[in-house]
Protein backbone atom coordinates (compact mmCIF):
# COMPACT_ATOMS: atom_id res chain seq x y z
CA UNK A 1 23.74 23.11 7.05
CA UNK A 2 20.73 20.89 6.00
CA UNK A 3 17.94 21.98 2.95
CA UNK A 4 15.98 23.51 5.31
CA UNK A 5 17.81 25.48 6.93
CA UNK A 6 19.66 26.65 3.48
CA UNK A 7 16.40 27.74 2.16
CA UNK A 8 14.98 29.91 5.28
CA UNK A 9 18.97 31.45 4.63
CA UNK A 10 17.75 32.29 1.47
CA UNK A 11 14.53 33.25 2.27
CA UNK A 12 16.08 36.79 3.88
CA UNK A 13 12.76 37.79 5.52
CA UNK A 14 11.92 41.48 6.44
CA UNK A 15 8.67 42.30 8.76
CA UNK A 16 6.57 44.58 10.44
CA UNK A 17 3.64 45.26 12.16
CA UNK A 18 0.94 47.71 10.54
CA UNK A 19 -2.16 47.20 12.88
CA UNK A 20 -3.67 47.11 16.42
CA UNK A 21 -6.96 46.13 16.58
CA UNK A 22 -9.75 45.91 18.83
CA UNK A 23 -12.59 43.74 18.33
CA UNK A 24 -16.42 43.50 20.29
CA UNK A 25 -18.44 40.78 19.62
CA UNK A 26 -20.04 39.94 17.40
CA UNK A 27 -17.88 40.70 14.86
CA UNK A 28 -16.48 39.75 10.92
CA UNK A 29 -13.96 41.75 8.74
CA UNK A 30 -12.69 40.53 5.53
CA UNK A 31 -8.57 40.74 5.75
CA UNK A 32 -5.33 40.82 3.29
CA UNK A 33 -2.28 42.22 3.71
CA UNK A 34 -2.33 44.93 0.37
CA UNK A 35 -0.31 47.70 -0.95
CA UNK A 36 -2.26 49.60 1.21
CA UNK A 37 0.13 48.60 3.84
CA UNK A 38 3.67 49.71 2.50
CA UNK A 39 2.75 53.20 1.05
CA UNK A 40 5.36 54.40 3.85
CA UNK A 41 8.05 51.64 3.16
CA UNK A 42 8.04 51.66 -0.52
CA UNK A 43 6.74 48.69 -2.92
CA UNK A 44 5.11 45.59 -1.56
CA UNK A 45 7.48 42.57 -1.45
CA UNK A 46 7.27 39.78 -3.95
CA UNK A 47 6.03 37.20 -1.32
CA UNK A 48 3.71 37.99 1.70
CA UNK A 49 3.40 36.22 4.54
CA UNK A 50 0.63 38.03 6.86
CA UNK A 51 0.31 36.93 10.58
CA UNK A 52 -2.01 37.48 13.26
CA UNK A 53 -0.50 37.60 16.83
CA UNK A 54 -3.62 36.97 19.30
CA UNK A 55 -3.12 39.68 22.77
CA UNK A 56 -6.26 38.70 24.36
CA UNK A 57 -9.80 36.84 24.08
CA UNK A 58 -10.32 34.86 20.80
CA UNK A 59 -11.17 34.46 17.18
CA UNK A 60 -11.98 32.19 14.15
CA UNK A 61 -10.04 32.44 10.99
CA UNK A 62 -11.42 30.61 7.66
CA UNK A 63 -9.61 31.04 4.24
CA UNK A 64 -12.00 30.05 0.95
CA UNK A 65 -14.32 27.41 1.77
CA UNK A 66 -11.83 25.68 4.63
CA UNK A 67 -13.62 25.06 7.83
CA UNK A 68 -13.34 27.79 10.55
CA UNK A 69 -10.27 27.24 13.06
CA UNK A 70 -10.35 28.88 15.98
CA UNK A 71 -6.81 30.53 17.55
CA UNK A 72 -7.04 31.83 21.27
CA UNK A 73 -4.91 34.23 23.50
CA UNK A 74 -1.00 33.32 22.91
CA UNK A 75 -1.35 32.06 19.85
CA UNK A 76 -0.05 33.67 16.39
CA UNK A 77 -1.50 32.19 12.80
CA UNK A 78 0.31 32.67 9.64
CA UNK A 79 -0.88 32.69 6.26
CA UNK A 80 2.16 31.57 4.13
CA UNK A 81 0.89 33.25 0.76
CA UNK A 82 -1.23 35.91 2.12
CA UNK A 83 -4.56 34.23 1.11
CA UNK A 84 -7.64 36.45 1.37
CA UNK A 85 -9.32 35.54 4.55
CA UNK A 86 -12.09 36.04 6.65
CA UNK A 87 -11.79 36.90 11.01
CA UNK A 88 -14.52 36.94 13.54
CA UNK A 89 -15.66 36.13 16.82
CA UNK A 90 -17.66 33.02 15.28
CA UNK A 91 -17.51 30.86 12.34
CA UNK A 92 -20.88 31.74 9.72
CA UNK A 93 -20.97 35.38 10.46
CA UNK A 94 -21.70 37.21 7.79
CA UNK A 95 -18.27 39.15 6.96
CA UNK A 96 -17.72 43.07 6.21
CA UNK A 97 -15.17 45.26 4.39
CA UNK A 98 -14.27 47.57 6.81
CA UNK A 99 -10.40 49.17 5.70
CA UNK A 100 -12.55 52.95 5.67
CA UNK A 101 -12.77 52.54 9.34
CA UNK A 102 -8.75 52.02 10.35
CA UNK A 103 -7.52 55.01 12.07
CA UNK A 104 -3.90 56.01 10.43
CA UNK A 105 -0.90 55.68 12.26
CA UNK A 106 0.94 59.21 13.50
CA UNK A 107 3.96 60.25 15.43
CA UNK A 108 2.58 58.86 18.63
CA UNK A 109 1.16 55.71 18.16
CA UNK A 110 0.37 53.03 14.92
CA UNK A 111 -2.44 52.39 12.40
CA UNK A 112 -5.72 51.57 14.71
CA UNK A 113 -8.52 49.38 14.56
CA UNK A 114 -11.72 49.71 17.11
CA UNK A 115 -14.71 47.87 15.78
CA UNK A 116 -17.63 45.70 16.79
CA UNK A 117 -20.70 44.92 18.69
CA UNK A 118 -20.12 45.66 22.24
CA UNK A 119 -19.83 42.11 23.20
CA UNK A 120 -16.79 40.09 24.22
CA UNK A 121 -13.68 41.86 23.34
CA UNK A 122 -10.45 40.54 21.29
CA UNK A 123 -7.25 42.27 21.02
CA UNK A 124 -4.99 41.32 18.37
CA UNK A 125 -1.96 42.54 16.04
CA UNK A 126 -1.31 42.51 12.77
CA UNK A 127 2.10 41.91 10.58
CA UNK A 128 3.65 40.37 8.36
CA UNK A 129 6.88 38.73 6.63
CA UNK A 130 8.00 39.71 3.25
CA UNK A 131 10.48 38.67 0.79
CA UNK A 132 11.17 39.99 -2.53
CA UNK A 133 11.78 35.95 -4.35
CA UNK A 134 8.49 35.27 -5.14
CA UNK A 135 8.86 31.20 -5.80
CA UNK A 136 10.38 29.73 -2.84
CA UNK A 137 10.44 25.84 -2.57
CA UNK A 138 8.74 26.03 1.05
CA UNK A 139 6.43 29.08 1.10
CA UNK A 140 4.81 27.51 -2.10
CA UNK A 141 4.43 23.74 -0.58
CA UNK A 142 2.55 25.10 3.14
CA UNK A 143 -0.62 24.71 4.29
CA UNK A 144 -2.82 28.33 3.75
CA UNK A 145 -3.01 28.59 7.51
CA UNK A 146 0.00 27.42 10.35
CA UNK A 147 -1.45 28.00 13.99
CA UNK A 148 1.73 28.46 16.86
CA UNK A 149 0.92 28.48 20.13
CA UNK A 150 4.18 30.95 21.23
CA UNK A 151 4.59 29.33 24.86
CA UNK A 152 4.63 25.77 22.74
CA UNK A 153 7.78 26.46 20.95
CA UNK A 154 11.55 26.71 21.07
CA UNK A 155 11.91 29.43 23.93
CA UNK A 156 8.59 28.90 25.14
CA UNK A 157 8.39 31.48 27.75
CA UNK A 158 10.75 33.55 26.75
CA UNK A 159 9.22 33.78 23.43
CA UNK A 160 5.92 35.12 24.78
CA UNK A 161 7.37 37.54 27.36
CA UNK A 162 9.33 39.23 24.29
CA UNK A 163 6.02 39.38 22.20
CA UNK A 164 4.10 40.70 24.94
CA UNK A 165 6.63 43.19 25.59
CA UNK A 166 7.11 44.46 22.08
CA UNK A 167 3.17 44.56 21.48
CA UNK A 168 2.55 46.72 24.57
CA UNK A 169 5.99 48.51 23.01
CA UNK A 170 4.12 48.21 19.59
CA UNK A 171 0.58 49.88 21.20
CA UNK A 172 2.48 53.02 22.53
CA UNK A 173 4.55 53.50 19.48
CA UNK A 174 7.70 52.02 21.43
CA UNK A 175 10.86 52.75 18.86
CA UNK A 176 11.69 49.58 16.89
CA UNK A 177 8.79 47.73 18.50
CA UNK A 178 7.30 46.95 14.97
CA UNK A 179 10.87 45.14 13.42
CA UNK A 180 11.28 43.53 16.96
CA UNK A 181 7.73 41.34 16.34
CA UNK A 182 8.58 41.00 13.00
CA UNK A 183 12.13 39.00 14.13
CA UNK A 184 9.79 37.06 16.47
CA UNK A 185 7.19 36.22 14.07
CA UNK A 186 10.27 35.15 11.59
CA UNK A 187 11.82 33.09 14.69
CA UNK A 188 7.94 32.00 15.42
CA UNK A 189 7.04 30.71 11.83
CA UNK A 190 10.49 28.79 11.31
CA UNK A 191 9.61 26.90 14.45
CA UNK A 192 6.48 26.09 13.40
CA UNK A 193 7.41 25.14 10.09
CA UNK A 194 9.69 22.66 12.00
CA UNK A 195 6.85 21.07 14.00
CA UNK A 196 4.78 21.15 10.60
CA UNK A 197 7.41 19.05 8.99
CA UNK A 198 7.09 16.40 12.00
CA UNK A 199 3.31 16.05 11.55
CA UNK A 200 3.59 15.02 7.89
CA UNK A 201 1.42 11.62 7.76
CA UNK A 202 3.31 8.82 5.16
CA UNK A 203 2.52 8.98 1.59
CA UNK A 204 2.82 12.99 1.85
CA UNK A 205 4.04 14.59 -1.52
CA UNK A 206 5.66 18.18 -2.14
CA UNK A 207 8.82 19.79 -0.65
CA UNK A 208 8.83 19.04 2.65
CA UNK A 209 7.47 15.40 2.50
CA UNK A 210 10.39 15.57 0.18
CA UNK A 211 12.76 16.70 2.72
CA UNK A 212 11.89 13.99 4.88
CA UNK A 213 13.11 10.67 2.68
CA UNK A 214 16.33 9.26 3.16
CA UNK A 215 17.11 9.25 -0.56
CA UNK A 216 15.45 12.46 -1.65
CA UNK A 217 16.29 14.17 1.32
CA UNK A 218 20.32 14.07 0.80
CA UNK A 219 19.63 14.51 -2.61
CA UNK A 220 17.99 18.22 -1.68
CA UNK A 221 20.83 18.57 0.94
CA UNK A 222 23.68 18.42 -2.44
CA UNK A 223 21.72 20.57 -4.05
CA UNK A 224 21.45 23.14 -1.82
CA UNK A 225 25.10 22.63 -0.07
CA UNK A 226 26.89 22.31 -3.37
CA UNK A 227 24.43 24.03 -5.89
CA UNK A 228 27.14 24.80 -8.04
CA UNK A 229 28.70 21.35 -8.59
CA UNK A 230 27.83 20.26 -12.39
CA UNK A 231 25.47 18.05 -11.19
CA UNK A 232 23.65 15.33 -13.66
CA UNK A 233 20.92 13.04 -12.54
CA UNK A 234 22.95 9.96 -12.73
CA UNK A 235 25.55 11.76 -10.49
CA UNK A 236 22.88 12.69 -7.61
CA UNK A 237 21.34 9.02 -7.77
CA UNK A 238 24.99 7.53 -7.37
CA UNK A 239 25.70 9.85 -4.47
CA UNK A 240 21.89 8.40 -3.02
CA UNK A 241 22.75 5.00 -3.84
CA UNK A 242 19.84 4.47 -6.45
CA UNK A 243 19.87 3.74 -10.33
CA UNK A 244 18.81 6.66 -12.21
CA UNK A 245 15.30 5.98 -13.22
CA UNK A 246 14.71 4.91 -9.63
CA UNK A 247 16.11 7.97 -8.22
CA UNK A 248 14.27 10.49 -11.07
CA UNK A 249 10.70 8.74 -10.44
CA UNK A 250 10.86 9.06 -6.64
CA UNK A 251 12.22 12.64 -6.50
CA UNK A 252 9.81 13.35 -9.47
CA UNK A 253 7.31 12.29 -7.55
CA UNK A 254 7.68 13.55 -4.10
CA UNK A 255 9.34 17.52 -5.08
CA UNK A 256 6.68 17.42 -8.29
CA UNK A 257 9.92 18.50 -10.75
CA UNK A 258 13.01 16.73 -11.76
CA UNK A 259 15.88 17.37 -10.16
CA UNK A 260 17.68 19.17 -12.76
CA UNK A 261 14.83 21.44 -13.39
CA UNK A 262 14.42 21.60 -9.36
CA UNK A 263 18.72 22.46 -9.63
CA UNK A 264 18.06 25.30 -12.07
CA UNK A 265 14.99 27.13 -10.08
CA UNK A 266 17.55 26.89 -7.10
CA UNK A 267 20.47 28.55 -8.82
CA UNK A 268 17.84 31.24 -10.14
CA UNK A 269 16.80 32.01 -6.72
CA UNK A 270 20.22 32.30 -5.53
CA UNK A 271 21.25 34.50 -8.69
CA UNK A 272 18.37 36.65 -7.65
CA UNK A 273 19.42 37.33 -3.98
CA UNK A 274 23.17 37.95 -5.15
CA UNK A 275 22.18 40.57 -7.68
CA UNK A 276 20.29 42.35 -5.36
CA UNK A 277 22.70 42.19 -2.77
CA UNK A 278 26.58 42.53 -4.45
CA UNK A 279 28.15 44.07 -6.61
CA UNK A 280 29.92 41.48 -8.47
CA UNK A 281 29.50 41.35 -12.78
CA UNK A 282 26.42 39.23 -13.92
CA UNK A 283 29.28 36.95 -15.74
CA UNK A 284 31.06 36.18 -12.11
CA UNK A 285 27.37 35.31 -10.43
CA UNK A 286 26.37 33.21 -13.42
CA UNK A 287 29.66 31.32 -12.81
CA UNK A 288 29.33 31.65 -8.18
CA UNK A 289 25.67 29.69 -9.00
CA UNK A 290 26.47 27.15 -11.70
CA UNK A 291 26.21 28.61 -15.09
CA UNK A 292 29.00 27.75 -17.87
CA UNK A 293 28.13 31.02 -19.78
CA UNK A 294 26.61 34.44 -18.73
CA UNK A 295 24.42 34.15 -21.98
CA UNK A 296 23.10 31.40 -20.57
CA UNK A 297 22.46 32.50 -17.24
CA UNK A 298 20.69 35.61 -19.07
CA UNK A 299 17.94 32.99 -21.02
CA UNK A 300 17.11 31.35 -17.99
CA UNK A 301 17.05 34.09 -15.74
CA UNK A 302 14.67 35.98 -18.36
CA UNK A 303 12.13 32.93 -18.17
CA UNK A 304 11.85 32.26 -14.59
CA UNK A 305 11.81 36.22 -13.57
CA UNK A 306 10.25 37.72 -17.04
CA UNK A 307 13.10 40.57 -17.02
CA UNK A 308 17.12 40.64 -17.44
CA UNK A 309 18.99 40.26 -14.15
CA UNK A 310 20.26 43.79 -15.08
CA UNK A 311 17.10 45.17 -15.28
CA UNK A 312 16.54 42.97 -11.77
CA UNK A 313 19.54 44.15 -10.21
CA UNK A 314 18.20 48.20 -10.78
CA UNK A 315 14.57 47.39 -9.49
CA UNK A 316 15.83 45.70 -6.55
């Protein structure tokens, strides 16, 4: 399996859909997935990914002080760290809180949205993808906005049938509609991460650019593959056929950490998932990622997360 692919396994992903909205032009709503959101599912995940899957017309999305881009019918935009953002139907509107005017879900169909000027409508729905590891290499090295046209991708057609299906599903409370667009907004955004990755102009820095040299590419590929090797830094740059201070400088400079500090954040992340998810003593997952001693599996743990991963394991 290749780094990328290793780290969206890690990842482990849940979603769901909490809105169907309705738009007339003109219109401009301030918009962030919040707590708000999961006081029927329990606490908000450590990492939110919020999406917005376009049904019908148009809209432009602009995060801080970005320009305005504009996404159309078919297409779904992602916000990989759930920045604060601002929708309407054109850029330099002046934008509005309006969460006091979302109908609540009930037994017959989900959380509602009707709002605007009587103009030009736009349909769309809204979701997201959460995961409770809040410092993943990739989410933290996107772009605040990925744009995916859904015909474009892997599946192309079939893609879009199954979103259309599951949001007209999704509109009349269909069972499971909500964790069916969640799957395809998880199969959606690692495709476009993909065709992100092939974009990347030369000179690019940060995971993914990473990803993409020779050198420091197999380099992430041992360390993901075999994260539990005792690697050194003079091992890795034999394995990638440069000296050591060659190999340190150019992963140094391309990830933005050294590899063994890069190595350590890994085996933390893994830690995390396995505590959550087995049963197994903290001394025999300190050993499964890496770690000569469960006391010092416990330090490092305690600095990356700020708690025990005892006191880890219970929360999650």
């Amino acid at each position: 399996m290749d780094a990328l692919s290793e780290v969206f396994a890690a990842v482990r992903f849940s979603g769901g859909v909490f809105l169907d909205a309705e738009f007339t032009a003109p219109w401009c709503v301030v918009s962030q997935v919040g707590p708000e959101e999961f006081r029927d599912q329990g606490k908000m995940p450590a990492h939110l990914i919020a999406y917005h899957y376009i049904v019908a017309g148009h809209l432009f999305i602009r995060v801080a002080d970005a320009p305005a881009l504009e996404v159309r019918a078919g297409e779904i935009v992602l916000l990989p760290r759930n920045d604060g953002h601002v929708l309407g139907s054109a850029p330099g509107l002046r934008p509005v809180v309006i969460d006091d005017q979302v109908q609540a879900p009930t037994d017959r169909a989900p959380a509602s949205l009707r709002y605007g000027g009587g103009g030009e409508p736009t349909h769309i729905v809204c979701g997201y993808l959460g995961c409770d590891i809040p410092h993943n290499p990739l989410l933290s090295t996107l772009p605040e906005v990925l744009k995916i046209g859904v015909r474009d991708g892997t599946g192309g057609e079939w893609v879009e049938s199954s979103v259309r299906h599951a949001v007209e599903e999704f509109a009349h409370s269909g069972i499971g509609s909500s964790a069916v667009l969640g799957k395809l907004a998880e199969l959606l955004f690692v495709d476009g991460v993909r065709r992100y990755l092939a974009t990347l102009p030369e000179g690019q820095t940060g995971w993914l650019a990473g990803l993409r040299d020779r050198m420091v590419g197999r380099a992430l590929v041992l360390l993901h593959t075999r994260f539990a090797h005792p690697w050194t830094t003079e091992k890795l740059a034999h394995e990638v056929g440069l000296s050591r201070s060659a190999f340190a400088d150019r992963f140094t400079s391309l990830i933005g950490v050294p590899p063994m500090r890069y190595l350590t954040n890994w085996r933390l992340q893994l830690a995390a998932i396995r505590l959550r998810e087995s049963a197994a003593s903290t001394a025999q997952l300190a050993s499964d990622v890496g770690y000569e001693s469960e006391a010092a599996f416990n330090r490092a743990f305690k600095r990356a997360f700020g708690t025990t991963p005892a006191a880890w394991r219970k929360h999650a």
